[in-house]
Protein backbone atom coordinates (compact mmCIF):
# COMPACT_ATOMS: atom_id res chain seq x y z
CA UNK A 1 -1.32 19.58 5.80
CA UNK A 2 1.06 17.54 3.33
CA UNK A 3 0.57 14.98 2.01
CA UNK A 4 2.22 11.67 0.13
CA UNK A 5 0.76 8.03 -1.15
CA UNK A 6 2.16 5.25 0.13
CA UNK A 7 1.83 2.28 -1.71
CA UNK A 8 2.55 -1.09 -0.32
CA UNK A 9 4.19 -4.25 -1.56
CA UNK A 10 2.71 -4.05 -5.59
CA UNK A 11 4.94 -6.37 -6.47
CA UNK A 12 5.49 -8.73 -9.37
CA UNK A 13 5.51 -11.86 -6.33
CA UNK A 14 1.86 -10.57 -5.80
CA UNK A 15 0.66 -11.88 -9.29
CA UNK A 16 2.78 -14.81 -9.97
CA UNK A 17 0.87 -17.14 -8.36
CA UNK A 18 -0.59 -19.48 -10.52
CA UNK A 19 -3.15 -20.98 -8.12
CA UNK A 20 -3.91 -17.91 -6.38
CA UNK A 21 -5.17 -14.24 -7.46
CA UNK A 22 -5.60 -11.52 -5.52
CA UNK A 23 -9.49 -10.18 -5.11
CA UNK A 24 -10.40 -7.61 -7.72
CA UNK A 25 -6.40 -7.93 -8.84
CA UNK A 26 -6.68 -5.70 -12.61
CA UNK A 27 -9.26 -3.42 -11.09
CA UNK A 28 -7.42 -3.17 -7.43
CA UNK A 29 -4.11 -2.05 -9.96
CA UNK A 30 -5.92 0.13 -12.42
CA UNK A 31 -6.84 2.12 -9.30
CA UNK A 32 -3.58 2.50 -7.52
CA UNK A 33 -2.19 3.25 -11.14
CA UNK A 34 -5.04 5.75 -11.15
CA UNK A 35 -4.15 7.14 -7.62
CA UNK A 36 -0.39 7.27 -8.50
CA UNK A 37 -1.16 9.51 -12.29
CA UNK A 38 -3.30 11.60 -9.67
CA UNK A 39 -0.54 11.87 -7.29
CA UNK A 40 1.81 12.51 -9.67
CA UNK A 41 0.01 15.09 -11.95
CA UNK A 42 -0.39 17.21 -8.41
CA UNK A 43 3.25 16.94 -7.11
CA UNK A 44 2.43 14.48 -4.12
CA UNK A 45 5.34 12.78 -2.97
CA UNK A 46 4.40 8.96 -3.64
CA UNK A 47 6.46 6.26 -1.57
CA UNK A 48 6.56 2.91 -2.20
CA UNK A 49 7.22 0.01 0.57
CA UNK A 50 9.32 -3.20 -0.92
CA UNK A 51 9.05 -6.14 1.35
CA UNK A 52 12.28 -8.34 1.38
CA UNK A 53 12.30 -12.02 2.89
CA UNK A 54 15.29 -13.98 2.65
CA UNK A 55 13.23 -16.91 0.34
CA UNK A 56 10.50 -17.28 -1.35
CA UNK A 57 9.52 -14.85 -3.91
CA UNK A 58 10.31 -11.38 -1.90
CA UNK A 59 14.26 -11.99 -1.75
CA UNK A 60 15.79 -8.88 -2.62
CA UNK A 61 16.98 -8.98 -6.95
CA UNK A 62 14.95 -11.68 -8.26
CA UNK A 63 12.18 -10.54 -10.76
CA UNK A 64 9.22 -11.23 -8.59
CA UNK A 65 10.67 -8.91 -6.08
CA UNK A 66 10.38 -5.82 -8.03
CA UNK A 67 7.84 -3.25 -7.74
CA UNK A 68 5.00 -4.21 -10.65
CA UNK A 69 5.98 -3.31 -13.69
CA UNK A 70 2.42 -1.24 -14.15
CA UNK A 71 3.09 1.42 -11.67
CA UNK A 72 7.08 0.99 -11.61
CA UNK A 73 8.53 3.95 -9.91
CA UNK A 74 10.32 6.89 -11.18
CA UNK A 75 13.41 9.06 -10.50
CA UNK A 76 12.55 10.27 -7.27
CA UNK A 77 10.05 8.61 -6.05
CA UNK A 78 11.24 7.21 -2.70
CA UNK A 79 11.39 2.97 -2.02
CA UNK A 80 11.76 2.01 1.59
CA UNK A 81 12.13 -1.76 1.96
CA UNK A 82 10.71 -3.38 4.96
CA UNK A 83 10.94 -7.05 5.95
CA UNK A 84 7.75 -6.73 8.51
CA UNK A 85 4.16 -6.36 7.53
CA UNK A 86 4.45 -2.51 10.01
CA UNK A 87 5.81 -0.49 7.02
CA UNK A 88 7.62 1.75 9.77
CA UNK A 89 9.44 -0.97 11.72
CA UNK A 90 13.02 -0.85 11.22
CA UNK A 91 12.46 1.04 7.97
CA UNK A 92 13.51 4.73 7.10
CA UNK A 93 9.41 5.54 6.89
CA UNK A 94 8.94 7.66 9.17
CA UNK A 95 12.23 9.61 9.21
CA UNK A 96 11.11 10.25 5.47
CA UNK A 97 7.60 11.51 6.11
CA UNK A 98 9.36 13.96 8.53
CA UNK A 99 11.64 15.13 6.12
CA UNK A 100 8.78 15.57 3.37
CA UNK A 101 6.86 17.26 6.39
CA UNK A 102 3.88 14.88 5.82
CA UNK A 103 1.24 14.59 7.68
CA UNK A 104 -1.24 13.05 5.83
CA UNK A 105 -1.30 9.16 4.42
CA UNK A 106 -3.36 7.99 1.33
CA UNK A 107 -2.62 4.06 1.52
CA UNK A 108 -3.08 1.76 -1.06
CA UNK A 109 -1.26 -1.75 -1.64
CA UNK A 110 -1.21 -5.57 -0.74
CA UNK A 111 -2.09 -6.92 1.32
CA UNK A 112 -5.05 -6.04 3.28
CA UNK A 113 -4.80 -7.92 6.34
CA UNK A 114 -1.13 -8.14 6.39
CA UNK A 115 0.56 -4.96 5.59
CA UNK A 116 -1.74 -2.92 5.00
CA UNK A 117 -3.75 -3.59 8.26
CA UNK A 118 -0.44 -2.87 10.14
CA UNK A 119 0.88 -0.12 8.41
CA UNK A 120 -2.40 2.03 8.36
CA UNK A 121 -2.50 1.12 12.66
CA UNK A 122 1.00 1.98 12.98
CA UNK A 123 0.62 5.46 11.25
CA UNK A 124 -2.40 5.87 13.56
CA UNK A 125 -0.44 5.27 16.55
CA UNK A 126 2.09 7.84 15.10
CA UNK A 127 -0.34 10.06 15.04
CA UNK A 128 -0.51 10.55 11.46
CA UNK A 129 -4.26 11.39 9.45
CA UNK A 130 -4.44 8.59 6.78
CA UNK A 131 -6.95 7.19 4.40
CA UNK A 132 -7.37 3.65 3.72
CA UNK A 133 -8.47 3.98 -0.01
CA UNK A 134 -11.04 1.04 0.38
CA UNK A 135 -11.05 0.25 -2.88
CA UNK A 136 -7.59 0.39 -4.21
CA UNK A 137 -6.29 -2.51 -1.77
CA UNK A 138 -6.13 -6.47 -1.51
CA UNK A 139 -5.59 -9.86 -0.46
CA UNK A 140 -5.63 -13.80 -1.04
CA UNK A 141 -8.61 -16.06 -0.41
CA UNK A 142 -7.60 -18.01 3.46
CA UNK A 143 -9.21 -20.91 4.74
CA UNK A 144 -12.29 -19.54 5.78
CA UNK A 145 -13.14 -16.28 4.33
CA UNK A 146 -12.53 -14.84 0.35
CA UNK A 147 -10.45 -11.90 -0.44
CA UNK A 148 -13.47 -9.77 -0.89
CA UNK A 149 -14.49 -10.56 2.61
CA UNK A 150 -11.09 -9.86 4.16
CA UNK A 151 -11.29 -6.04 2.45
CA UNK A 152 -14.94 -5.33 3.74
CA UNK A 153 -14.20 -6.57 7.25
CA UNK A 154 -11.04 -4.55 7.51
CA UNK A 155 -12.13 -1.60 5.55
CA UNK A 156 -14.89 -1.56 8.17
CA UNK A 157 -12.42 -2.59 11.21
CA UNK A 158 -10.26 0.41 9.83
CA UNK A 159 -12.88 2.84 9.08
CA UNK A 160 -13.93 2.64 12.49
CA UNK A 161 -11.12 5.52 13.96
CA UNK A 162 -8.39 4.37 12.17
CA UNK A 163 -8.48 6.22 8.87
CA UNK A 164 -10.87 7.64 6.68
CA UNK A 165 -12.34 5.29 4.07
CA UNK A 166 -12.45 6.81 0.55
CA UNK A 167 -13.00 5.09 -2.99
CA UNK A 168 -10.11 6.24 -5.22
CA UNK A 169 -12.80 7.90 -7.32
CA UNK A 170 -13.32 10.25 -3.93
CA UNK A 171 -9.31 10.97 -3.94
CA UNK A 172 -8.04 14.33 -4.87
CA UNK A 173 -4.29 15.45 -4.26
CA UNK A 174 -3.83 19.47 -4.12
C-alpha cells in the first residue's frame, strides 16, 4: 500500500482574518508542519490542494492565496488547485494518486466541514483507505456551534466508516 499526505487549503487567506481564527490555529499548523517533516523525512509523496475563487481572498496570485508560508511547498511536491470544496472534482487529484500508485490518504487541512468533510467522502467513494488526522484539521466558529465543536462532530461523523481517525502523534509514514 502507498501512500501520500494531502493537505488541504493551508493558506495565508486562512489566517488573515482579523475577526476570525481558526480553532486550535498554531497548534492545528505545528501538526500538519509536523506531519509534512514526517512525510518528508520518509519519502511520502505530500500533495497540496489550492482552492481558487474568482474574489475574495482565494483568487489565484494575490498573497493570501498562497500556500502558508510555514509549510510552503518544495520542488516536487505536487499543487492541484481546486475551486470546489471535493478536492477531486474537476482537479488532476485523482489522475495523480494513480500515477503515484497511491492508495492510501493521510488528510490534514482547512477546513473541516467544508473541504475537508468532502474530500475525505469523495476519496471514500473512490475507494481509497484514508485517515482523517483528527487533530491536525480545522474550521471557523458558525452561528451556532464553535470550531472545536465542528471538528469533534465530524471527526466522529467521519470516523464512523469513512476513515480512520488518528492523532498526528499516532502517524508514521514507512
Amino acid at each position: 500500500m502507498s501512500t501520500a499526505l494531502l493537505i488541504i487549503d493551508v493558506q495565508e487567506a486562512m489566517f488573515a482574518y482579523p475577526d476570525m481564527k481558526l480553532y486550535d490555529e498554531e497548534g492545528v499548523l505545528e501538526r500538519i508542519s509536523s506531519l509534512l517533516d514526517k512525510a518528508r523525512l520518509a519519502g511520502v509523496p505530500v500533495i497540496y490542494i489550492q482552492h481558487t475563487e474568482e474574489e475574495g481572498g482565494f483568487v489565484k496570485g494575490i498573497p493570501t492565496w498562497e500556500i502558508s508560508s510555514r509549510i510552503a511547498p518544495q520542488a516536487g511536491e505536487k499543487v492541484i488547485e481546486k475551486t470546489t470544496p471535493d478536492s477531486f472534482h474537476l482537479t488532476g487529484l485523482q489522475e495523480e494518486l494513480e500515477r503515484l500508485g497511491v492508495t492510501e490518504l493521510v488528510i490534514c487541512g482547512m477546513q473541516t466541514d467544508y473541504c475537508v468533510n468532502a474530500t475525505s467522502r469523495r476519496a471514500h467513494s473512490l475507494g481509497y483507505s484514508s485517515v482523517l488526522v483528527k487533530d491536525a484539521h480545522s474550521t471557523f466558529d458558525d452561528n451556532h456551534l464553535t470550531g472545536e465543536e465542528i471538528v469533534k462532530q465530524h471527526n466522529d461523523a467521519l470516523g464512523s466508516g469513512i476513515a480512520a481517525l488518528r492523532s498526528e502523534q499516532e502517524v508514521t509514514f514507512r
